[in-house]
C-alpha atoms as a PDB file:
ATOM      1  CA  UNK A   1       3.272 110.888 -96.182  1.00  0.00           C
ATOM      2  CA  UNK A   2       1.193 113.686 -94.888  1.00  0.00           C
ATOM      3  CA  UNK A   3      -0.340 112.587 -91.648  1.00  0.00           C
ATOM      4  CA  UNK A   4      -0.575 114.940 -88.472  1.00  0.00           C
ATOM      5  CA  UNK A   5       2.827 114.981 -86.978  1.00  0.00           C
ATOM      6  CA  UNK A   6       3.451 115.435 -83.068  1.00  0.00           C
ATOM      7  CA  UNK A   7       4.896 119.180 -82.475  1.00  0.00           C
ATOM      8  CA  UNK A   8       6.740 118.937 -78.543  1.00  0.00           C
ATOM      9  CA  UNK A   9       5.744 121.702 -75.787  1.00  0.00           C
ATOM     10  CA  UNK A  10       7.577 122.632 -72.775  1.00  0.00           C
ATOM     11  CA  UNK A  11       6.504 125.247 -70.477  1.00  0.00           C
ATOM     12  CA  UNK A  12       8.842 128.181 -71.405  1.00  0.00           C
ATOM     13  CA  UNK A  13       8.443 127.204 -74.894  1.00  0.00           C
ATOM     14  CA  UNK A  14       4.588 126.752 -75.937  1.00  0.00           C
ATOM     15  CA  UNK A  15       4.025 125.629 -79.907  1.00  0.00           C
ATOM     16  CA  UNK A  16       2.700 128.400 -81.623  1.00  0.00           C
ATOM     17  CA  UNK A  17      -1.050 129.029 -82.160  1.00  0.00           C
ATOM     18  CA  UNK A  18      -2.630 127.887 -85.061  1.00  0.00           C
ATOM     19  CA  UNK A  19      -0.069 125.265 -86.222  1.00  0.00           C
ATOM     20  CA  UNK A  20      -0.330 122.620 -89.027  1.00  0.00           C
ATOM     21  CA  UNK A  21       2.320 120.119 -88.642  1.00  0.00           C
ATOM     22  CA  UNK A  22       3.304 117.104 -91.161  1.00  0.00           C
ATOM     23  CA  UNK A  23       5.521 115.072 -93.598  1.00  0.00           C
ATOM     24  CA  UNK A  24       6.655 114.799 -96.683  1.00  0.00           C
ATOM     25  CA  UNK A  25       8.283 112.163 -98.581  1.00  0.00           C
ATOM     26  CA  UNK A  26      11.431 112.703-101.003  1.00  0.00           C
ATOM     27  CA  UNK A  27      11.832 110.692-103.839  1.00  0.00           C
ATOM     28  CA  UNK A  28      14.303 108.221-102.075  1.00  0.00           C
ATOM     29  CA  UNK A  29      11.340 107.160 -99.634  1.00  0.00           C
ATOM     30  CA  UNK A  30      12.873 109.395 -96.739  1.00  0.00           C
ATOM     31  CA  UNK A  31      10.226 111.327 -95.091  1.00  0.00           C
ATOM     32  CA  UNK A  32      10.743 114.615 -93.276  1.00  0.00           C
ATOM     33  CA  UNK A  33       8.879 116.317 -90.596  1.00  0.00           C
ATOM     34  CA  UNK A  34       7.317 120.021 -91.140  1.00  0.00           C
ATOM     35  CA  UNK A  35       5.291 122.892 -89.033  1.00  0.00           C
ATOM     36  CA  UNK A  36       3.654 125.590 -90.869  1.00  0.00           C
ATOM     37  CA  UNK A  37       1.323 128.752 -89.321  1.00  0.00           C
ATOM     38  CA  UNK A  38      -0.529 131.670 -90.967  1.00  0.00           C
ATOM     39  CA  UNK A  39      -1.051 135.200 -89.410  1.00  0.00           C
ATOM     40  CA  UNK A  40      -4.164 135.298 -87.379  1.00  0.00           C
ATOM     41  CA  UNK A  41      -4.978 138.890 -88.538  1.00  0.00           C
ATOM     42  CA  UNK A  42      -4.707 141.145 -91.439  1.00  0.00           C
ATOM     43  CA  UNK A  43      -2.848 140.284 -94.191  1.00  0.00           C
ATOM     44  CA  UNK A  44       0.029 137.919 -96.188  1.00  0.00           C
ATOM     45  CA  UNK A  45       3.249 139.472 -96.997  1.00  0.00           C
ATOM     46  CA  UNK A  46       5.171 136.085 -98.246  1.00  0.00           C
ATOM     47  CA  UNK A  47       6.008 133.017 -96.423  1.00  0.00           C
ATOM     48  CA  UNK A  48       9.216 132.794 -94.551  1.00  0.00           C
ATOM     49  CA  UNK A  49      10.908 129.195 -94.906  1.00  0.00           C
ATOM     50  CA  UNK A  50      13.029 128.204 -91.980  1.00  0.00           C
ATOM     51  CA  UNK A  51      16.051 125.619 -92.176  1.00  0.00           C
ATOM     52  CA  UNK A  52      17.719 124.507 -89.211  1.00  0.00           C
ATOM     53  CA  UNK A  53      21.363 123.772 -88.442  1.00  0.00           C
ATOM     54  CA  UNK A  54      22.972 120.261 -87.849  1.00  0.00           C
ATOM     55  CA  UNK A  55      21.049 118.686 -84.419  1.00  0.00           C
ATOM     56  CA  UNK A  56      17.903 121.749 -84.529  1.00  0.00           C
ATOM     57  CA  UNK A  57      14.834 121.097 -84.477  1.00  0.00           C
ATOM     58  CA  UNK A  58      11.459 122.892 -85.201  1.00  0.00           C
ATOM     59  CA  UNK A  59      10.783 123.412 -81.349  1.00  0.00           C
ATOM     60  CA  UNK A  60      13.782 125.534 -81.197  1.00  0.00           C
ATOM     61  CA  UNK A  61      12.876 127.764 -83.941  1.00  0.00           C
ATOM     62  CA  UNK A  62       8.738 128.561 -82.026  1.00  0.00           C
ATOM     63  CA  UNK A  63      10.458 132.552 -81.024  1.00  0.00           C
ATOM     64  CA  UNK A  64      11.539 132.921 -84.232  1.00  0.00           C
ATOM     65  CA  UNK A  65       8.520 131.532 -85.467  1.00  0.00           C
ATOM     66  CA  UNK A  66       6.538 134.099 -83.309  1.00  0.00           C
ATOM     67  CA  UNK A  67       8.571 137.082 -84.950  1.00  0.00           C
ATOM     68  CA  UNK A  68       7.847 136.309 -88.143  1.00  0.00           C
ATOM     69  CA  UNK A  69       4.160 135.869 -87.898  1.00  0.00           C
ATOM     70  CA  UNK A  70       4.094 138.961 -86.001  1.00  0.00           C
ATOM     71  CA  UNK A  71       5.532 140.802 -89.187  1.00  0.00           C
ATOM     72  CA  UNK A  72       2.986 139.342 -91.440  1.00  0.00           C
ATOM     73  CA  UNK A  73       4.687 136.339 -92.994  1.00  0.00           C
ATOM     74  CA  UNK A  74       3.363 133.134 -93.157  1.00  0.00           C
ATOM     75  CA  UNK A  75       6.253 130.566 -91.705  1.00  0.00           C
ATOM     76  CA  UNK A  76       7.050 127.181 -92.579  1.00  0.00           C
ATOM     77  CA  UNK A  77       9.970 125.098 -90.696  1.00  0.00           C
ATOM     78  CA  UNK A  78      11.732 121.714 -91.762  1.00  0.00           C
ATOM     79  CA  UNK A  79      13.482 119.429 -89.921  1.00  0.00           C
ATOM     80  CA  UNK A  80      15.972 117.870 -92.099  1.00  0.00           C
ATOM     81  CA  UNK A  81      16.381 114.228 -92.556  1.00  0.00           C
ATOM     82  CA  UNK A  82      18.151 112.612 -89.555  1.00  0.00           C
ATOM     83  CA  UNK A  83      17.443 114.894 -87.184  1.00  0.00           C
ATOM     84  CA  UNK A  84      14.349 116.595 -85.090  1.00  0.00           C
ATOM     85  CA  UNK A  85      11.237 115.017 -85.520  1.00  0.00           C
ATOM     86  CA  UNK A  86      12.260 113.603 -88.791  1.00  0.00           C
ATOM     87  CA  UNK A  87      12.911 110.252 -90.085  1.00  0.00           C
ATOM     88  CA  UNK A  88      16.516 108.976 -88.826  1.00  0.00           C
ATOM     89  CA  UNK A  89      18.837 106.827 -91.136  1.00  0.00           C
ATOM     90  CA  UNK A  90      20.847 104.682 -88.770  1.00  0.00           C
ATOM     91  CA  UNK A  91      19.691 101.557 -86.432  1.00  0.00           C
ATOM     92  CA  UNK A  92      21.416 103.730 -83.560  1.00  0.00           C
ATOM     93  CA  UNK A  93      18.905 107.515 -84.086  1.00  0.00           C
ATOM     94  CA  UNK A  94      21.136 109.285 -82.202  1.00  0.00           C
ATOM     95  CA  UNK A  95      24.320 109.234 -84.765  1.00  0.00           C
ATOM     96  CA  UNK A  96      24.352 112.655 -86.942  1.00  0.00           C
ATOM     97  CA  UNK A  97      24.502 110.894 -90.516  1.00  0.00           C
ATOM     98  CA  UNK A  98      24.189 111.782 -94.006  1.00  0.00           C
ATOM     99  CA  UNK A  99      25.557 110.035 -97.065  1.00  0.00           C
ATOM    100  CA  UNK A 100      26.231 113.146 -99.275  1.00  0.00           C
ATOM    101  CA  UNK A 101      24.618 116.634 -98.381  1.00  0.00           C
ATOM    102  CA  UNK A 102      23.611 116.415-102.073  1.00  0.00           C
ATOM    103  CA  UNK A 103      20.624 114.452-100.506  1.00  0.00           C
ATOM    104  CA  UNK A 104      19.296 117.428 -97.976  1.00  0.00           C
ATOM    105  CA  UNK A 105      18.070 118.691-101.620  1.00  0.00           C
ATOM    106  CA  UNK A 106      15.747 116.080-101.784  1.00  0.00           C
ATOM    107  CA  UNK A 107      14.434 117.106 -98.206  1.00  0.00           C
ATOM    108  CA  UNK A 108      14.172 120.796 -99.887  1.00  0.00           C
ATOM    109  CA  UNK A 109      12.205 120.039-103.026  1.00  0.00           C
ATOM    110  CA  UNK A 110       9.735 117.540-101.219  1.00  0.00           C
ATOM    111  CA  UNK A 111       9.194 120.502 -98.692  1.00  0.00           C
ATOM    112  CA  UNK A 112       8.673 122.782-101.124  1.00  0.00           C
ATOM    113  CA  UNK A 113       6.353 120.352-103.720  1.00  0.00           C
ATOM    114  CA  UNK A 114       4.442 119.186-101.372  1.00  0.00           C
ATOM    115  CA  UNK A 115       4.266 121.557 -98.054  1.00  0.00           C
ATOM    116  CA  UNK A 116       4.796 125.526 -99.330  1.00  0.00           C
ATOM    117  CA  UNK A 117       3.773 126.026-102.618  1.00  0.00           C
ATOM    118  CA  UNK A 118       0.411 123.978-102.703  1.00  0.00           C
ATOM    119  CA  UNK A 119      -1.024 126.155 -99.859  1.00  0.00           C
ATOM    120  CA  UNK A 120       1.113 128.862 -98.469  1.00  0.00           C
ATOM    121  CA  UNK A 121       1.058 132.325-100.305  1.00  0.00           C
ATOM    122  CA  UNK A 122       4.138 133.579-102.437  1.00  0.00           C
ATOM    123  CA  UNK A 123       6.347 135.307-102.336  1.00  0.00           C
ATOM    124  CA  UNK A 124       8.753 132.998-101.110  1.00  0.00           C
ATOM    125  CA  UNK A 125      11.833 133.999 -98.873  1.00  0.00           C
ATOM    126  CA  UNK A 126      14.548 131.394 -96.777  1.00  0.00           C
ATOM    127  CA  UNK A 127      15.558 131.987 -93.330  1.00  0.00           C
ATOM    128  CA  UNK A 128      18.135 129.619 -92.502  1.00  0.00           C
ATOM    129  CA  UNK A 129      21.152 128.883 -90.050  1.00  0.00           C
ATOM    130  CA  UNK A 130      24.593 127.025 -90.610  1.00  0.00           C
ATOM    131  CA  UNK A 131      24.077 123.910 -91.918  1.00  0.00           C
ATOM    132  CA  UNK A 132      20.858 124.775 -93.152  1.00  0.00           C
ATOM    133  CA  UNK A 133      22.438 127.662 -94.835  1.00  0.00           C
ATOM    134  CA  UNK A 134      24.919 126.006 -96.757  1.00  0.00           C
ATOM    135  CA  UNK A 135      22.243 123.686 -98.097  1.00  0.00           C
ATOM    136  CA  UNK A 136      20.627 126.452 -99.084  1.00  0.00           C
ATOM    137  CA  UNK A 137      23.981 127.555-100.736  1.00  0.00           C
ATOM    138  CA  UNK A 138      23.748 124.567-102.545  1.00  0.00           C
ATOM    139  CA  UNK A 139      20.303 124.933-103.768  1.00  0.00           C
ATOM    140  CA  UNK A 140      20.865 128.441-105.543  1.00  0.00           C
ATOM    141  CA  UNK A 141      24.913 127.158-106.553  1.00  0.00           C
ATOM    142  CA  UNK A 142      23.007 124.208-108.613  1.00  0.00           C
ATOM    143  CA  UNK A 143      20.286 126.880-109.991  1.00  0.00           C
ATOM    144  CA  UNK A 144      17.590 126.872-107.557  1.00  0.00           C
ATOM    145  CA  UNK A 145      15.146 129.609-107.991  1.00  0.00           C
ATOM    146  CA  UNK A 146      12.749 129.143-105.178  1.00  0.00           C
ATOM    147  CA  UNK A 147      13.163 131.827-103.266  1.00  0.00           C
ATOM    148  CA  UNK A 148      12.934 135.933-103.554  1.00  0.00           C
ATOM    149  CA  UNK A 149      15.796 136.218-101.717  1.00  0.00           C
ATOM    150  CA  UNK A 150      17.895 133.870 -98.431  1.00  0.00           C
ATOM    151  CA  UNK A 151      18.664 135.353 -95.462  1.00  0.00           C
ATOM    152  CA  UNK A 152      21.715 133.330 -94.383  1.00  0.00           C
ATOM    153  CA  UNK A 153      22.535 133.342 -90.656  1.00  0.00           C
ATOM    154  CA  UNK A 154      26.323 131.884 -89.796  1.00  0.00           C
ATOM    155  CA  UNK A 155      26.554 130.074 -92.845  1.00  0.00           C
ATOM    156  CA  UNK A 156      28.507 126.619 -92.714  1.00  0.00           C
ATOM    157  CA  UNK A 157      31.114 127.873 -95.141  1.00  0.00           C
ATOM    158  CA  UNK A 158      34.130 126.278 -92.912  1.00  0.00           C
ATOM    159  CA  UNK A 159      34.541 124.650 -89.382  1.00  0.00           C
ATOM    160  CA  UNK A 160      35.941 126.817 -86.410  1.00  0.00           C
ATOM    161  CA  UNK A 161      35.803 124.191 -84.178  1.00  0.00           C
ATOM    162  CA  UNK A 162      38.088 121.859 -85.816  1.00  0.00           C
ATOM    163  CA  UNK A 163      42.172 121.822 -85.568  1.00  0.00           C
ATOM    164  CA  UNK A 164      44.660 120.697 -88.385  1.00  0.00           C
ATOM    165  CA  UNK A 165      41.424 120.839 -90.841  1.00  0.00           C
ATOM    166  CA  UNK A 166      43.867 119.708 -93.731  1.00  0.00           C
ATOM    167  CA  UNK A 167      44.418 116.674 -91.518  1.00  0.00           C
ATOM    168  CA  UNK A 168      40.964 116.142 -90.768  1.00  0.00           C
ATOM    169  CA  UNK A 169      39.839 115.988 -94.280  1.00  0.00           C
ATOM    170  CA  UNK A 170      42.124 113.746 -95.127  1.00  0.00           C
ATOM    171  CA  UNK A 171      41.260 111.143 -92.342  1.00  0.00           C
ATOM    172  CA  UNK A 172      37.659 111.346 -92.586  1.00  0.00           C
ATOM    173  CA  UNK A 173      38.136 110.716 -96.431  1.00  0.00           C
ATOM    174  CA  UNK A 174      40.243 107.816 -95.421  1.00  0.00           C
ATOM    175  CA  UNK A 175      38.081 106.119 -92.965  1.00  0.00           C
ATOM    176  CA  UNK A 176      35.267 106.943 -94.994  1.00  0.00           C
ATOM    177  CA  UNK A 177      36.892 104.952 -97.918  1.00  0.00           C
ATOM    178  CA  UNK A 178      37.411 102.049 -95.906  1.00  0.00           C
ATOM    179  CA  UNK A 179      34.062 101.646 -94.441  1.00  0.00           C
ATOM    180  CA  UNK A 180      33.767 103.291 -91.615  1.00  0.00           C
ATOM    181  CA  UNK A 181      31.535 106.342 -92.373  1.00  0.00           C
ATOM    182  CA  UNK A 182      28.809 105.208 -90.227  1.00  0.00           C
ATOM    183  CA  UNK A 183      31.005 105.512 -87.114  1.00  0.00           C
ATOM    184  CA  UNK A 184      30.533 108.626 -85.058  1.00  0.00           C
ATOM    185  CA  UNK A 185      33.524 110.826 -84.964  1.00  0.00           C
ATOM    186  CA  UNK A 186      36.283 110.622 -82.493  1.00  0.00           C
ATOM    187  CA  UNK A 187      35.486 112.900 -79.838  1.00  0.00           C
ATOM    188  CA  UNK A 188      35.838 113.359 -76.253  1.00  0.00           C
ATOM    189  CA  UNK A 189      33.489 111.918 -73.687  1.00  0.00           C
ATOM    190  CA  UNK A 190      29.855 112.891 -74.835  1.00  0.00           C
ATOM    191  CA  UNK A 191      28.353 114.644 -71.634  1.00  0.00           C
ATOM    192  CA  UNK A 192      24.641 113.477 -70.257  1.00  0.00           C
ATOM    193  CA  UNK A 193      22.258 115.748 -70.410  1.00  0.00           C
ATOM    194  CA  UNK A 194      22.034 116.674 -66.623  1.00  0.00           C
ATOM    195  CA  UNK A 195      25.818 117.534 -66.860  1.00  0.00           C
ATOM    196  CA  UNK A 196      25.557 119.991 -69.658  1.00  0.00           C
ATOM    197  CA  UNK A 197      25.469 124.004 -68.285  1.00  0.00           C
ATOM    198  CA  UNK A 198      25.824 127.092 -69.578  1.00  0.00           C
ATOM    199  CA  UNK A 199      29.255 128.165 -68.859  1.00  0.00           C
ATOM    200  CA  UNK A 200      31.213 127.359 -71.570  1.00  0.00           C
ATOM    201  CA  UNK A 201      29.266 126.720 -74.015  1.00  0.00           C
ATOM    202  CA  UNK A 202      30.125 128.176 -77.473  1.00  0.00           C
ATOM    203  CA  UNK A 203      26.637 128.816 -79.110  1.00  0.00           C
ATOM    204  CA  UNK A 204      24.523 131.823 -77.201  1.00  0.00           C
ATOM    205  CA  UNK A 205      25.625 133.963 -74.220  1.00  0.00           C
ATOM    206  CA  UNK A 206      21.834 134.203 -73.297  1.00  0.00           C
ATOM    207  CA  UNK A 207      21.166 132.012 -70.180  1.00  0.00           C
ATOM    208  CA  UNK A 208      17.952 132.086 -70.666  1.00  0.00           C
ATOM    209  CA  UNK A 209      17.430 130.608 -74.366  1.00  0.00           C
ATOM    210  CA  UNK A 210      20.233 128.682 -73.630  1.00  0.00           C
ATOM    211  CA  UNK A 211      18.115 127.100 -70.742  1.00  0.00           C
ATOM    212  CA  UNK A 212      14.777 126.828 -72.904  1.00  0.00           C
ATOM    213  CA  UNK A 213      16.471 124.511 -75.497  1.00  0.00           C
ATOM    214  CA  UNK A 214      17.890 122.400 -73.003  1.00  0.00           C
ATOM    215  CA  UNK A 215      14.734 121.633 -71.378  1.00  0.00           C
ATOM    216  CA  UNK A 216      12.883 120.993 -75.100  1.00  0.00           C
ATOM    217  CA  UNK A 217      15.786 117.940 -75.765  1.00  0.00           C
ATOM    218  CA  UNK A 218      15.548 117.177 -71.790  1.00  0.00           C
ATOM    219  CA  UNK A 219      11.581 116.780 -72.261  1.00  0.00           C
ATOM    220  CA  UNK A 220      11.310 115.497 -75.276  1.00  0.00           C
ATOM    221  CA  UNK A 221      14.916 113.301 -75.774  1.00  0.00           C
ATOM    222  CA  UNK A 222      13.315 111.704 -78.662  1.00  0.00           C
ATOM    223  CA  UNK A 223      14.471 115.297 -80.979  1.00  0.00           C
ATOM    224  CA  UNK A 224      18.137 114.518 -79.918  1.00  0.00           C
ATOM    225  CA  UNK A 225      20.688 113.953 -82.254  1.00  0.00           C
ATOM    226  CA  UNK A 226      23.936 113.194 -81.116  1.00  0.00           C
ATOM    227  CA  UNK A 227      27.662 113.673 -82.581  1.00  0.00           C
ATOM    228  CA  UNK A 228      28.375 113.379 -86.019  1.00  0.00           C
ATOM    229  CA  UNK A 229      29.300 110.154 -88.034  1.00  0.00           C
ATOM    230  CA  UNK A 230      32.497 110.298 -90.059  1.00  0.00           C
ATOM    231  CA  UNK A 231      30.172 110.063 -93.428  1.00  0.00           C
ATOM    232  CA  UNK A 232      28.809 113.081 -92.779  1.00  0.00           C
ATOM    233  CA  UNK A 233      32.066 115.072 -91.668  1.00  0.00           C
ATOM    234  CA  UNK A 234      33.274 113.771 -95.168  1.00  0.00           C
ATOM    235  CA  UNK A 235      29.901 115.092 -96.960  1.00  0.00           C
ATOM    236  CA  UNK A 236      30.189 118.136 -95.119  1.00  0.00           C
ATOM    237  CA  UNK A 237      33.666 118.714 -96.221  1.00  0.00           C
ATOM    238  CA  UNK A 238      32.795 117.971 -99.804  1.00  0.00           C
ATOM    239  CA  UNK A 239      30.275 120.705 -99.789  1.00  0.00           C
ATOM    240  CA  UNK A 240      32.238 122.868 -97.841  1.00  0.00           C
ATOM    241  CA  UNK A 241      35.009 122.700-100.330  1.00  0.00           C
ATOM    242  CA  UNK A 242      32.625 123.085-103.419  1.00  0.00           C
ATOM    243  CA  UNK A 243      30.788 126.456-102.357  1.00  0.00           C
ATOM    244  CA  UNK A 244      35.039 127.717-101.628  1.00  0.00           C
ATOM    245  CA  UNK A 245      35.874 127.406-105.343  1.00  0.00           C
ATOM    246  CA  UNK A 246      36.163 130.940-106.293  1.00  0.00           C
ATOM    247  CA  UNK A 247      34.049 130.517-109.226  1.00  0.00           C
ATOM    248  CA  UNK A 248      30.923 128.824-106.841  1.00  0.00           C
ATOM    249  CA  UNK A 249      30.102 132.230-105.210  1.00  0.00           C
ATOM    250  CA  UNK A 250      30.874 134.379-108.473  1.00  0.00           C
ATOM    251  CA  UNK A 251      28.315 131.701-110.396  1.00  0.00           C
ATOM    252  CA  UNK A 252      25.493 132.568-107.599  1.00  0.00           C
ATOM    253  CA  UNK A 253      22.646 134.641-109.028  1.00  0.00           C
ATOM    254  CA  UNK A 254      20.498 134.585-106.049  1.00  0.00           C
ATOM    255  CA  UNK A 255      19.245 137.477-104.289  1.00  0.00           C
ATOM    256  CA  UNK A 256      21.159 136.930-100.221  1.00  0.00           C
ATOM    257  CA  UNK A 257      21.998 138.517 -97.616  1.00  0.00           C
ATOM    258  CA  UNK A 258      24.316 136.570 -95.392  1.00  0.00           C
ATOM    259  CA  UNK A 259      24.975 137.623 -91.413  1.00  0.00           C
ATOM    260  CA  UNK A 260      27.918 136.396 -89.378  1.00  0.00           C
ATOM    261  CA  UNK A 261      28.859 136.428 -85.931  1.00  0.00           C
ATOM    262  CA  UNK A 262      31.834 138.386 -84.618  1.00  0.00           C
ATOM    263  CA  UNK A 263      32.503 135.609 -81.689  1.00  0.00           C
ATOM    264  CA  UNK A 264      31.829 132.561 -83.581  1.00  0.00           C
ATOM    265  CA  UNK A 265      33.682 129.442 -82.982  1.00  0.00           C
ATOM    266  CA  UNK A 266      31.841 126.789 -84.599  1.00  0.00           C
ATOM    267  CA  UNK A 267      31.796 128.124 -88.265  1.00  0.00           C
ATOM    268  CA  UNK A 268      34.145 130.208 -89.779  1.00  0.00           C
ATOM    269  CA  UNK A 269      33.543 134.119 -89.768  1.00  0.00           C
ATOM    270  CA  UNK A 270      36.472 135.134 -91.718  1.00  0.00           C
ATOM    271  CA  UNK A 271      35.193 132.496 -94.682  1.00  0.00           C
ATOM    272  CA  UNK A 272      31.636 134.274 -94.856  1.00  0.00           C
ATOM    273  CA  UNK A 273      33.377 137.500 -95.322  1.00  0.00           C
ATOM    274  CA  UNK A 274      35.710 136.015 -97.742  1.00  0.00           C
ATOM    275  CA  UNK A 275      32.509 134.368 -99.991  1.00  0.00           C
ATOM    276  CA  UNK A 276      30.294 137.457 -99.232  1.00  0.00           C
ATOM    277  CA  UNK A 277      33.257 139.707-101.268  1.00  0.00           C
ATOM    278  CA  UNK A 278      32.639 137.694-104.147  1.00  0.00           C
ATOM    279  CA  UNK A 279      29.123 137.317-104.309  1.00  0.00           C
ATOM    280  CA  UNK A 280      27.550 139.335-107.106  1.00  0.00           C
ATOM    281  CA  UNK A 281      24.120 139.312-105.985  1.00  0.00           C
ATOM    282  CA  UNK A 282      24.510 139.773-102.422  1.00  0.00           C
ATOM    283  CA  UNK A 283      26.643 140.758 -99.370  1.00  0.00           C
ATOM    284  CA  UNK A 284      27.397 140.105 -95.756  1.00  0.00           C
ATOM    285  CA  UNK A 285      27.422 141.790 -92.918  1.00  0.00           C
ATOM    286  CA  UNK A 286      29.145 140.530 -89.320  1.00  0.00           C
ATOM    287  CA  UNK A 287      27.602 141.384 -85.582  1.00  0.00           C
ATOM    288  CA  UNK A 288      30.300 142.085 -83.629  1.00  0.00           C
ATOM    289  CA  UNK A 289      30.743 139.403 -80.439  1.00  0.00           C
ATOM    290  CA  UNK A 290      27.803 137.184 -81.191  1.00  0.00           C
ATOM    291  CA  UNK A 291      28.340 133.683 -81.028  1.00  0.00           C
ATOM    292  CA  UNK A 292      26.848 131.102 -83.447  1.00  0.00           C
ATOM    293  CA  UNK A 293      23.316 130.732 -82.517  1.00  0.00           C
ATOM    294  CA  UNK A 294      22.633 134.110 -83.218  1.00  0.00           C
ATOM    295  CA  UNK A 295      19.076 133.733 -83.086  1.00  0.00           C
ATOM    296  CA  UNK A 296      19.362 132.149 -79.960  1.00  0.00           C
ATOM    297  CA  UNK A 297      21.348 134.905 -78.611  1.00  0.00           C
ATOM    298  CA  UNK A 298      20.844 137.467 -76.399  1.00  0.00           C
ATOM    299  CA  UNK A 299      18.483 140.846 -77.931  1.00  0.00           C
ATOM    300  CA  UNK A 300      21.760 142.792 -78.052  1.00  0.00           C
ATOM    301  CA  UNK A 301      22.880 140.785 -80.666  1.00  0.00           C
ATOM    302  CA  UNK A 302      19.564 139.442 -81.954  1.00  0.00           C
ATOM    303  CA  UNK A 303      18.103 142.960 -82.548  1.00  0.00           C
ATOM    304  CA  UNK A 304      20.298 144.268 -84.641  1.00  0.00           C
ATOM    305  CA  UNK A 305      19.913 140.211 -86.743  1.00  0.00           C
ATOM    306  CA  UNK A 306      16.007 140.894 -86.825  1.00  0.00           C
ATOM    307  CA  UNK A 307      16.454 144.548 -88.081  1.00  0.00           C
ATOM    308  CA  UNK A 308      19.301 143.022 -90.603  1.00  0.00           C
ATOM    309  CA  UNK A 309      16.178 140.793 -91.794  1.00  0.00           C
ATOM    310  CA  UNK A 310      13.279 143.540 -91.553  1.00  0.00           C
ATOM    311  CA  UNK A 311      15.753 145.567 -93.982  1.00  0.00           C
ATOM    312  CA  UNK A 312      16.284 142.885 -96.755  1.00  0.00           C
ATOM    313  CA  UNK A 313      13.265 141.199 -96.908  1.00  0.00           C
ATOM    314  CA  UNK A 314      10.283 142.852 -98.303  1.00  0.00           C
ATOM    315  CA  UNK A 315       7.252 143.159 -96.668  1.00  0.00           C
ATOM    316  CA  UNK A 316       8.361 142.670 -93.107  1.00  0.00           C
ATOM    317  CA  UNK A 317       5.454 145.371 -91.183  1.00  0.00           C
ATOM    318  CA  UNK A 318       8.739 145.969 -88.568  1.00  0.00           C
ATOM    319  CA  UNK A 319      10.663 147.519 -91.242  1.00  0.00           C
END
């Protein structure tokens, strides 16, 4: 499936000039949505690859894709199966459901077969955020060599946000077992739209980003993706527990950098630093009070990420 595929606008949040948008189907018939761009001038310094986090989608990522072209890399985003503009896997699209993370790889290798390396110039480099970062985990823990190097932004290494996690394994495992793992979590109340503001939230202390992506799902509701099912609380603890064994990170051969965030309380901080001090081909660094969405954030905090990036990967005309 590569037919033109709808990109969304709002008007604090134009698509980028120049785009190419489509999708690509993996091998077990699921097809994923994809935006890619070229610099308008000069030349080619590598295409950056951008992977979302659980409920992102590509409009979110049109700054980010505006930085990168502006330092000479071609860009290409994904929206990963079940989410975005992407195909969904439940009757009910707005349940957050995957079967076993293990299938986001087959999201990754039709994107890369079919979208990046026919027609977008090498070298290859990975920009990616939380969930889309331990995917990315995954792809170099099982030998993946597509990429240069990963630049790995709050990595999904372990959950902040959730109490007793021992507990909470063990009962997603449970009602996973006995046939509930297309359920969506418990949770509190799920808040409309119209009630969610910007005090209080935990993922960017910048009002004004924080605003933009609320009026891309407010738009364009048809992106949302709501809470997550138990099935993929159980996958994500699977894979979550995998890239923990000590011998995952020591086994890891790919070139990465890996940034935290000093104030994060969705993923675990102190489990990035733990992984990045056993990496032997790459390191971490933290940005003191960030919160999660660091390149949502504010430029105090999303300078310093950008200049993090211009110094690792090579090429970038800002370095």
């Amino acid at each position: 499936m590569s037919s033109q595929i709808t990109l969304y606008s709002t008007k604090d949040n134009p698509v980028p000039e120049g785009a190419v948008s489509g999708a690509v189907t993996a091998t077990d018939g699921v097809w994923v949505r994809f935006a890619r761009w070229r610099p308008e001038r000069g030349g080619c310094n590598g295409t950056v690859c951008v992977f979302p986090g659980r409920t992102e989608k590509i409009e979110k990522y049109f700054e980010t894709v505006r930085d990168l072209l502006e330092r000479g890399f071609a860009v290409a985003v994904l929206d990963w199966r079940g989410q975005g503009g992407s195909q969904r896997l439940l009757s009910n699209p707005m349940k957050g459901h995957i079967r076993d993370f293990a299938d986001y790889q087959l999201d990754l290798d039709a994107f890369l077969r079919e979208a990046i390396l026919p027609d977008m110039p090498g070298p290859y480099f990975a920009l990616a955020h939380s969930m889309g970062a331990s995917i990315l985990l995954d792809h170099a823990r099982r030998g993946g060599h597509a990429f240069e190097r990963m630049f790995l932004v709050a990595p999904m290494l372990d959950l902040s946000l959730v109490k007793h996690d021992i507990a909470a394994r063990r009962l997603a495992r449970t009602l996973a077992r006995i046939g509930l793992g297309r359920a969506y979590v418990p949770t509190r109340r799920v808040r409309p739209l119209n009630e969610v503001h910007f005090d209080g939230n935990r993922l960017t202390s910048d009002a004004t980003r924080f605003a933009r992506n609320l009026t891309i799902t407010m738009e364009h509701p048809q992106l949302e993706v709501g809470p997550p099912t138990i099935g993929w609380v159980r996958a994500a603890f699977d894979l979550m527990e995998t890239l923990a064994e000590p011998a995952t990170a020591r086994a890891i051969r790919q070139p990465l950098l890996m940034v935290a965030a000093g104030a994060d309380k969705i993923v675990s901080t102190p489990s990035i630093e733990h992984f990045g001090m056993r990496l032997l081909a790459g390191a971490h660094i933290v940005i003191p009070g960030a919160r999660h969405e660091l390149l949502q954030e504010r430029d105090v905090f999303r300078e310093p990420l950008l200049a993090a990036f211009d110094a690792f990967i090579p090429g970038s005309m800002a370095a």
